[in-house]
C-alpha atoms as a PDB file:
ATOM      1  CA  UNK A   1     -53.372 100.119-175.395  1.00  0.00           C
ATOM      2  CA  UNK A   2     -55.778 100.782-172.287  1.00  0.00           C
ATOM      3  CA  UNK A   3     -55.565 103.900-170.452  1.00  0.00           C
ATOM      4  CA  UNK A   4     -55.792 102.152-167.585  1.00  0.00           C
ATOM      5  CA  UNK A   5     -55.673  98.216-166.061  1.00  0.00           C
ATOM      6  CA  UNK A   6     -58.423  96.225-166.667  1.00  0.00           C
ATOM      7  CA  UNK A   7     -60.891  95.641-163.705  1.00  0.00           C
ATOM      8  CA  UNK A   8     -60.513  91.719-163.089  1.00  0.00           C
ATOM      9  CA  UNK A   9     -63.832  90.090-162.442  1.00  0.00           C
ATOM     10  CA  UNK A  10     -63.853  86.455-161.552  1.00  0.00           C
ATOM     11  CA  UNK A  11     -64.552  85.079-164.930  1.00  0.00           C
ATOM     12  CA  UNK A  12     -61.979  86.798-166.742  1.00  0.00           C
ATOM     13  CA  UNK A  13     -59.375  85.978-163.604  1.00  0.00           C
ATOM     14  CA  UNK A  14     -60.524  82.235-164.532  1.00  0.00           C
ATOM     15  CA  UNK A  15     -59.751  83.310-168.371  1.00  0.00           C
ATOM     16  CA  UNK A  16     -56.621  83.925-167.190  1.00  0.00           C
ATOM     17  CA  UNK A  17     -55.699  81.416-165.457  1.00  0.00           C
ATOM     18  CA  UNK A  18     -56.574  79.308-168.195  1.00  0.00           C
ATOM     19  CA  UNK A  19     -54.977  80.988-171.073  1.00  0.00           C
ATOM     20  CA  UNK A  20     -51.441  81.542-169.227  1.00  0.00           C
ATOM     21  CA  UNK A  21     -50.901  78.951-166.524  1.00  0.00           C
ATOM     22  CA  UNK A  22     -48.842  76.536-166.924  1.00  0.00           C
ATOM     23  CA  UNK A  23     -47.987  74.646-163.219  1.00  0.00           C
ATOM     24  CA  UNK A  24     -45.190  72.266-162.999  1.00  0.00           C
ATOM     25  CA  UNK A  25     -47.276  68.857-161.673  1.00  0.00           C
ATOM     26  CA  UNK A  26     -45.509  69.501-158.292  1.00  0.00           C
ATOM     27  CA  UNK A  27     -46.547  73.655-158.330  1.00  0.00           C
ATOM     28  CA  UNK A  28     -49.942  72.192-158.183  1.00  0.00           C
ATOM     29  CA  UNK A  29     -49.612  69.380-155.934  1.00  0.00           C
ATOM     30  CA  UNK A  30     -48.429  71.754-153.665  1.00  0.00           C
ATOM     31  CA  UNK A  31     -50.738  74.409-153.804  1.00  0.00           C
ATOM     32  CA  UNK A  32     -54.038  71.477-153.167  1.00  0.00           C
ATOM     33  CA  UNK A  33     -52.400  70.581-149.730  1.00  0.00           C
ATOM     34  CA  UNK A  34     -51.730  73.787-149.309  1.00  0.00           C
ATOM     35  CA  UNK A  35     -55.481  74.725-149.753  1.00  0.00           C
ATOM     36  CA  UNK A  36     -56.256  72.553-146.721  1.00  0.00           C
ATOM     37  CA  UNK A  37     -54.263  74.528-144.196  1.00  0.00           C
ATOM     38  CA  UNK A  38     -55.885  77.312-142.039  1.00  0.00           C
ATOM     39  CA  UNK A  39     -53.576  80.046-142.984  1.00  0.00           C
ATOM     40  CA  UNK A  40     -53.880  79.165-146.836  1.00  0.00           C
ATOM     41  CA  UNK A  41     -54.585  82.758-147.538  1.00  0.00           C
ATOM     42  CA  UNK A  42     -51.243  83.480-147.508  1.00  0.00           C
ATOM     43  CA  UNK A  43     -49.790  81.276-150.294  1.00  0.00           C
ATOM     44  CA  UNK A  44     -48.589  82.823-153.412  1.00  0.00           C
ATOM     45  CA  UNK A  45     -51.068  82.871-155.784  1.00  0.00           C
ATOM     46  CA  UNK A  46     -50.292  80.612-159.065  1.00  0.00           C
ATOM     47  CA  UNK A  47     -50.328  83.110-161.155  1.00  0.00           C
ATOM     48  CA  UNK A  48     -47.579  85.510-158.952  1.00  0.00           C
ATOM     49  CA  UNK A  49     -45.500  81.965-158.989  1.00  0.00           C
ATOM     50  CA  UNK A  50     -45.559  81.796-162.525  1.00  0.00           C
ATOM     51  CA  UNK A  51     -44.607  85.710-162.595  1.00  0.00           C
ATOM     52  CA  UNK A  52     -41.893  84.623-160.495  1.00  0.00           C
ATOM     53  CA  UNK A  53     -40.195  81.940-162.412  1.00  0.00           C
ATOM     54  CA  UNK A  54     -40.389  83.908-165.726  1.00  0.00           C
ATOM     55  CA  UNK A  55     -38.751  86.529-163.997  1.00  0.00           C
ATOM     56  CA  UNK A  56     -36.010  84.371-162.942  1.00  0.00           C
ATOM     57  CA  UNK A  57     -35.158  83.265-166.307  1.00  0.00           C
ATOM     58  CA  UNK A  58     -35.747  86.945-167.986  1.00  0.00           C
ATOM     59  CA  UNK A  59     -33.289  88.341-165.991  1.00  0.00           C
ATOM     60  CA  UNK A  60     -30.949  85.122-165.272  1.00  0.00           C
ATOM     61  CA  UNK A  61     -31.074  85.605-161.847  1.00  0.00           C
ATOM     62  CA  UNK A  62     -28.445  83.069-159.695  1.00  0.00           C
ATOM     63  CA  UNK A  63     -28.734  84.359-156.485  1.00  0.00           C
ATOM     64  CA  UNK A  64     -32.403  85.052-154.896  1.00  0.00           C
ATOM     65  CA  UNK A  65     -33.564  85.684-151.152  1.00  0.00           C
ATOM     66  CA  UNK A  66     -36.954  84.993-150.089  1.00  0.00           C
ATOM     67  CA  UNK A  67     -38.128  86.207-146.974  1.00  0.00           C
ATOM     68  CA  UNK A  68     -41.278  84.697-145.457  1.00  0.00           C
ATOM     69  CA  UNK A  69     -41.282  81.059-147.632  1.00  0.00           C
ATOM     70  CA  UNK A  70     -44.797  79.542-145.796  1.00  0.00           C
ATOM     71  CA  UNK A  71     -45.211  76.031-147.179  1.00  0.00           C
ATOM     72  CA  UNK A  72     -43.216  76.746-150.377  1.00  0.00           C
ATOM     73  CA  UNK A  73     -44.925  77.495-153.632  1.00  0.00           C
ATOM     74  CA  UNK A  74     -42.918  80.698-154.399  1.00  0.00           C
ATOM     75  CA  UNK A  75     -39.638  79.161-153.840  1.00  0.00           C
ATOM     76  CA  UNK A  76     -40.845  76.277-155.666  1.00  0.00           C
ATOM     77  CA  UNK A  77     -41.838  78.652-158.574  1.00  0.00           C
ATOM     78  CA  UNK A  78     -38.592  80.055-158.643  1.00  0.00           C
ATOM     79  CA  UNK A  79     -36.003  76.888-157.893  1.00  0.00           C
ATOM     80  CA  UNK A  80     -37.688  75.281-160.900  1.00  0.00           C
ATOM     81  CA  UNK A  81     -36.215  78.097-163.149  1.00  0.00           C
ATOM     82  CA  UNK A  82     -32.950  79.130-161.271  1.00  0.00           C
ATOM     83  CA  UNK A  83     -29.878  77.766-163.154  1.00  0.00           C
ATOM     84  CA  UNK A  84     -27.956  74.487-162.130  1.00  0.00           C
ATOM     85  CA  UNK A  85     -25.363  76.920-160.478  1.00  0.00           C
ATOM     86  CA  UNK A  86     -27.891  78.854-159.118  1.00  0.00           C
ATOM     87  CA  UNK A  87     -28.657  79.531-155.205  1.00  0.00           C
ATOM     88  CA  UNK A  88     -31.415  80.524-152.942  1.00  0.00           C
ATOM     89  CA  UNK A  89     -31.379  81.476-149.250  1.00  0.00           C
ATOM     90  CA  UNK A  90     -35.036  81.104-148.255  1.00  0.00           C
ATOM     91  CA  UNK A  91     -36.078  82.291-144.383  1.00  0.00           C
ATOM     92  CA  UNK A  92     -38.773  80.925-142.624  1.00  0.00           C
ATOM     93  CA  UNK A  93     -40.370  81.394-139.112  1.00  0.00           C
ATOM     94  CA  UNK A  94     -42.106  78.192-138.621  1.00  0.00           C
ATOM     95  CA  UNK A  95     -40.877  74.858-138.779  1.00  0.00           C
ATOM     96  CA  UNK A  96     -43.511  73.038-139.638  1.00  0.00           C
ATOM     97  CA  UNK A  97     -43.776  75.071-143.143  1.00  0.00           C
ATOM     98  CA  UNK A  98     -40.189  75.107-144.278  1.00  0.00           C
ATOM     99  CA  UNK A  99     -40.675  71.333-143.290  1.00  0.00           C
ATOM    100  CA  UNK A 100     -43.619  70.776-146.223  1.00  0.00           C
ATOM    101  CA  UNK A 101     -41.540  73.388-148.620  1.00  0.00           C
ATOM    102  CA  UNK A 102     -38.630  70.945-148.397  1.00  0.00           C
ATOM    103  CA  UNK A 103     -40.354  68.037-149.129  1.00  0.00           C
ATOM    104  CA  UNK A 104     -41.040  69.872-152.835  1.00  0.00           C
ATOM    105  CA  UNK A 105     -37.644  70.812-152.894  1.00  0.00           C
ATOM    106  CA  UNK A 106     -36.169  67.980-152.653  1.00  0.00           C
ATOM    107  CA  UNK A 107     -39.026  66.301-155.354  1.00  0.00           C
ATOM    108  CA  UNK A 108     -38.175  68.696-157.277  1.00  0.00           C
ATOM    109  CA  UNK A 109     -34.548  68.492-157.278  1.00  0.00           C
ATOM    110  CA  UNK A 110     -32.766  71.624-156.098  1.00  0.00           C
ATOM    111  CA  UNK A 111     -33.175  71.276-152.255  1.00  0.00           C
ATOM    112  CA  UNK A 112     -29.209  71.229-152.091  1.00  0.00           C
ATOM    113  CA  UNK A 113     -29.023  74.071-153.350  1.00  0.00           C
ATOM    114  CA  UNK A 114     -31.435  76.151-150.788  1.00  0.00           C
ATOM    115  CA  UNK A 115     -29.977  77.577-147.730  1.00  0.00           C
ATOM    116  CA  UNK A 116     -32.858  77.274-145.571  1.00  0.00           C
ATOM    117  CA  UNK A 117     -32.867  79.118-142.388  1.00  0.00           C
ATOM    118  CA  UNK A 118     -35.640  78.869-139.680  1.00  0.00           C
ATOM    119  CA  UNK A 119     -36.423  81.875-137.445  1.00  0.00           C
ATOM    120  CA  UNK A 120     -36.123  85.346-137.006  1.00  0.00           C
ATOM    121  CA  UNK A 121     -36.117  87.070-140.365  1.00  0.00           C
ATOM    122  CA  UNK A 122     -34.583  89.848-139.056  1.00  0.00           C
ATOM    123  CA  UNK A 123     -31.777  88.084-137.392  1.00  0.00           C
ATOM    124  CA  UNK A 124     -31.508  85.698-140.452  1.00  0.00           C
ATOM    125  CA  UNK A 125     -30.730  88.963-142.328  1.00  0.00           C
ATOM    126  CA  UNK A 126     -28.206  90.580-139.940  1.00  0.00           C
ATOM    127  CA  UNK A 127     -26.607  87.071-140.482  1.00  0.00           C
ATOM    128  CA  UNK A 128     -26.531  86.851-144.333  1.00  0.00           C
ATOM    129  CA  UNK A 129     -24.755  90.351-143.809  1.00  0.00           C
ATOM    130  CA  UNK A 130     -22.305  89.386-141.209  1.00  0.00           C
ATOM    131  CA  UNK A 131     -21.235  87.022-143.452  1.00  0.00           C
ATOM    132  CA  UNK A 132     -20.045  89.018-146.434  1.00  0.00           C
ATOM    133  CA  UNK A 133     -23.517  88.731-148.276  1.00  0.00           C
ATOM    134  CA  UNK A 134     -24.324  92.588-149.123  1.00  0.00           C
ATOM    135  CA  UNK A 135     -25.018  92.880-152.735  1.00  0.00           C
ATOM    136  CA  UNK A 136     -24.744  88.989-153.105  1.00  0.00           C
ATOM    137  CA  UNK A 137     -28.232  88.759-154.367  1.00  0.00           C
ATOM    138  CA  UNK A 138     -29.665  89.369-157.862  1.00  0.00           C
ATOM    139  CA  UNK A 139     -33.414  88.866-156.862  1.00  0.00           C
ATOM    140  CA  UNK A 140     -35.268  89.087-153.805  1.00  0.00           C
ATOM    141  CA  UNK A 141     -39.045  88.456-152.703  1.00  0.00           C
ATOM    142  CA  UNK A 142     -40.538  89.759-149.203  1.00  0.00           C
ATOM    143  CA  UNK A 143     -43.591  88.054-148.300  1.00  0.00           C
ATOM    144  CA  UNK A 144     -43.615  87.805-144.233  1.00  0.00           C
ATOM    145  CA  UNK A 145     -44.987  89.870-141.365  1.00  0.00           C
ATOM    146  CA  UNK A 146     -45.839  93.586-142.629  1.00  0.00           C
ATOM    147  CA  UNK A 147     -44.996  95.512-139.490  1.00  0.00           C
ATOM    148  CA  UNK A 148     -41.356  94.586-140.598  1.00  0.00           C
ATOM    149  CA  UNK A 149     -41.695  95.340-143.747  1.00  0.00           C
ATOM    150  CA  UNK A 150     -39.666  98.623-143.838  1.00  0.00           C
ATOM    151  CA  UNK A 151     -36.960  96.888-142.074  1.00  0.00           C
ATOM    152  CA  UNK A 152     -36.838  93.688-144.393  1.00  0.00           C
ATOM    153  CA  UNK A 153     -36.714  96.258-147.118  1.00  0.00           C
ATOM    154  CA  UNK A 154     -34.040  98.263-145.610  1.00  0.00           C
ATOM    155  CA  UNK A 155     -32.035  94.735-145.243  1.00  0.00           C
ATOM    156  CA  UNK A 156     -32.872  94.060-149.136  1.00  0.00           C
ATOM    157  CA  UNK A 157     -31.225  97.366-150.132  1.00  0.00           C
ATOM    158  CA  UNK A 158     -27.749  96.451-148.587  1.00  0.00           C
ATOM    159  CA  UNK A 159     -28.479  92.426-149.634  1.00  0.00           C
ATOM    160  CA  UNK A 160     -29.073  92.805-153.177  1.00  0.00           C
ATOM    161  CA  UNK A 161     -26.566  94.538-155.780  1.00  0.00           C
ATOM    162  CA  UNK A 162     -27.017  97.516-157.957  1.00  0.00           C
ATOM    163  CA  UNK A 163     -29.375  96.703-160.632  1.00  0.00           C
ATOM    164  CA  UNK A 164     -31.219  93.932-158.944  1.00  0.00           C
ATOM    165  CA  UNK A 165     -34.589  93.792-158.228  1.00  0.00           C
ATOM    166  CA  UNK A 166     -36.347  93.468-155.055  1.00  0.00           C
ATOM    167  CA  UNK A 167     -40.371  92.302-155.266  1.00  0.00           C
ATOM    168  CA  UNK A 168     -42.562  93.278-152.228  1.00  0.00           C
ATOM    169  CA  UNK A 169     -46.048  91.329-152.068  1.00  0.00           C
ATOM    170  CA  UNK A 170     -49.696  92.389-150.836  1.00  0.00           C
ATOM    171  CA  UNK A 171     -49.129  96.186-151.350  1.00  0.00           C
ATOM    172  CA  UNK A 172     -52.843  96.363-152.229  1.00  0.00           C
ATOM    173  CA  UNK A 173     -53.431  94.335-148.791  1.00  0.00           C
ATOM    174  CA  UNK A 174     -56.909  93.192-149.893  1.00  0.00           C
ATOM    175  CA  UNK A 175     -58.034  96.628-150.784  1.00  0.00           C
ATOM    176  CA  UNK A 176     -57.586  97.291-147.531  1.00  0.00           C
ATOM    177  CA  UNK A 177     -55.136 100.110-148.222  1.00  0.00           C
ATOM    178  CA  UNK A 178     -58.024 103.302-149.521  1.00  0.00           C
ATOM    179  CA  UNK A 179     -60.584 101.966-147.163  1.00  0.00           C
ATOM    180  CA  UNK A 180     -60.724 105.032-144.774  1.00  0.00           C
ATOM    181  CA  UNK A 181     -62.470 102.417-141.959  1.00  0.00           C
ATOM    182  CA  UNK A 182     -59.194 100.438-141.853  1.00  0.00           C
ATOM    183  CA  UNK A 183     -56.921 101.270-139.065  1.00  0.00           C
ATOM    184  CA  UNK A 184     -55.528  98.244-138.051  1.00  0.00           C
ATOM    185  CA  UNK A 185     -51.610  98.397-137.240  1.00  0.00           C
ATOM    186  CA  UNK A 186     -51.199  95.553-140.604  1.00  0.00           C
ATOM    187  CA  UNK A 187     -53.058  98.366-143.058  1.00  0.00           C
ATOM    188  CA  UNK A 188     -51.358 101.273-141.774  1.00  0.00           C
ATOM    189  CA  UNK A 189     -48.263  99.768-142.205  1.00  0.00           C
ATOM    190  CA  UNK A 190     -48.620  99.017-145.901  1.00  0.00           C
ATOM    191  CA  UNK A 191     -49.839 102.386-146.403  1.00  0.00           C
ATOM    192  CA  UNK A 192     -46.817 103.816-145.036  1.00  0.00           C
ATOM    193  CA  UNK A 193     -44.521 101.284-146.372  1.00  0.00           C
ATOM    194  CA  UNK A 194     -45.848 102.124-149.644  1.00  0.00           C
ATOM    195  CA  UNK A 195     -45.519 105.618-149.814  1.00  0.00           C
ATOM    196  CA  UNK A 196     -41.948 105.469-148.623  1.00  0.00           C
ATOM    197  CA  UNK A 197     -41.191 103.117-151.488  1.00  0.00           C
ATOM    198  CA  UNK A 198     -42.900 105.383-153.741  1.00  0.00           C
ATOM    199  CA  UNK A 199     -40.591 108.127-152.376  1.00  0.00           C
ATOM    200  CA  UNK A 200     -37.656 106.178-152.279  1.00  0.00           C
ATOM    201  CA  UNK A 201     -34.588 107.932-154.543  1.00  0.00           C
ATOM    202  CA  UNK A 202     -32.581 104.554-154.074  1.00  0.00           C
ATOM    203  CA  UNK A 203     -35.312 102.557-156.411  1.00  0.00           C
ATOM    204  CA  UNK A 204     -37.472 103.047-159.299  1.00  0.00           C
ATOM    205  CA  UNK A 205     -40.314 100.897-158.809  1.00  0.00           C
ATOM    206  CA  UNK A 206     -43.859 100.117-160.531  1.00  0.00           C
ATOM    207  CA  UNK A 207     -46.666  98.537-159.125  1.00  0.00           C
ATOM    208  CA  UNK A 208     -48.611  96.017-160.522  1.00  0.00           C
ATOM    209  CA  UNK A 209     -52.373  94.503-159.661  1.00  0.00           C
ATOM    210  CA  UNK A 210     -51.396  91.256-159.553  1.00  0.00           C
ATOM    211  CA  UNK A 211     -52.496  88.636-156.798  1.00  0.00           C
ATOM    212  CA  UNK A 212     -52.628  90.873-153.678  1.00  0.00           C
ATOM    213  CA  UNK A 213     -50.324  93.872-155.537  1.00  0.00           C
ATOM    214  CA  UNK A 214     -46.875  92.940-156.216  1.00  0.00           C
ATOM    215  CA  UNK A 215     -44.176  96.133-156.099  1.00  0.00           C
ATOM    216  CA  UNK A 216     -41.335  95.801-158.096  1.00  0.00           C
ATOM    217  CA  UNK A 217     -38.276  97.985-156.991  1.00  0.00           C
ATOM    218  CA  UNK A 218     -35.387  97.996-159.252  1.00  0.00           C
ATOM    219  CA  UNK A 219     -32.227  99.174-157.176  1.00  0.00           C
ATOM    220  CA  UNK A 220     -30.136 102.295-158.568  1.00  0.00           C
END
């Protein structure tokens, strides 16, 4: 044991990488074209897909939410592990990326079972509610726009059921987060989103240093 995590320095991240990753043929096809895109730096990183899937089948999970999908790899990650009965609602704000994450869906098999909706998270949420979806969901992944992040949680809370698990990404927000210089409305946001998840009696939650911080918030 280590008294505390191991600082990650580009050759051991490549170590890493190539000692544990094993990418479906379409997880990587996906994440090259990906690369090309101006806004690649918001892709899940392979490693946090990976994460993803094993957590899927670790905790059979048939019913996950994603919320903020971008061109696909996460979903892809996890519809590659869900069950043949399994489900996934994943919400998306632009069309032109829940266009390219369907096109791996469907290559990869499970795009009848995604309920894709293009949009307004938040009104995408208040939806899923409407219709009789509170504590529907075993798993679910935020990944969008962090001055909504509170409020996606909040929706999360009622969306998944008791015991589930609900993984918020880029808590560590490139470091950003102790730099004192930082006052941007994107780092302040995380930095109060994460201490009221830290405070939170409704979850017990760890988090971990991997890609841009992941939380992990187990619900009572």
């Amino acid at each position: 044991m280590s008294q505390k995590t191991i600082q990650l320095t580009e050759p051991l991240y490549q170590y890493l990488l190539s000692h544990s990753l094993a990418e479906h043929p379409l997880q990587k096809q996906l994440r090259e074209e990906t690369d090309d895109l101006p806004m690649a730096r918001m892709a899940t990183a392979p490693e946090q897909g990976q994460f993803l899937g094993v957590l899927i089948k670790a905790l059979r999970v048939k019913r996950y939410l994603e919320i903020g999908t971008f061109t696909g790899y996460s979903s892809l990650s996890v519809g590659l592990h869900l069950p043949e009965d399994g489900e996934m609602v994943a919400l998306e704000r632009k069309q032109e990326w829940a266009e390219m994450a369907q096109v791996y869906w469907e290559r990869a098999g499970f795009a009848s079972r995604v309920d894709l909706r293009v949009g307004n998270a938040l009104d995408s949420l208040q939806d899923l509610l409407a219709e009789g979806k509170a504590g529907w969901f075993d798993l679910a992944f935020i990944d969008a726009d962090k001055p909504h992040y509170n409020d996606y949680f909040e929706a999360c809370l009622q969306l998944v059921r008791p015991q589930g698990l609900i993984i918020i990404d880029n808590v560590l927000w490139h470091g950003n987060v102790i730099k004192a210089d930082h006052t941007d409305a994107d780092t302040e946001e995380m930095r109060a989103f994460n201490r009221r998840v830290h405070q939170d009696p409704r979850v017990e939650i760890t988090m971990l240093p991997l890609g841009d911080g992941m939380t992990l918030a187990y619900k009572q």
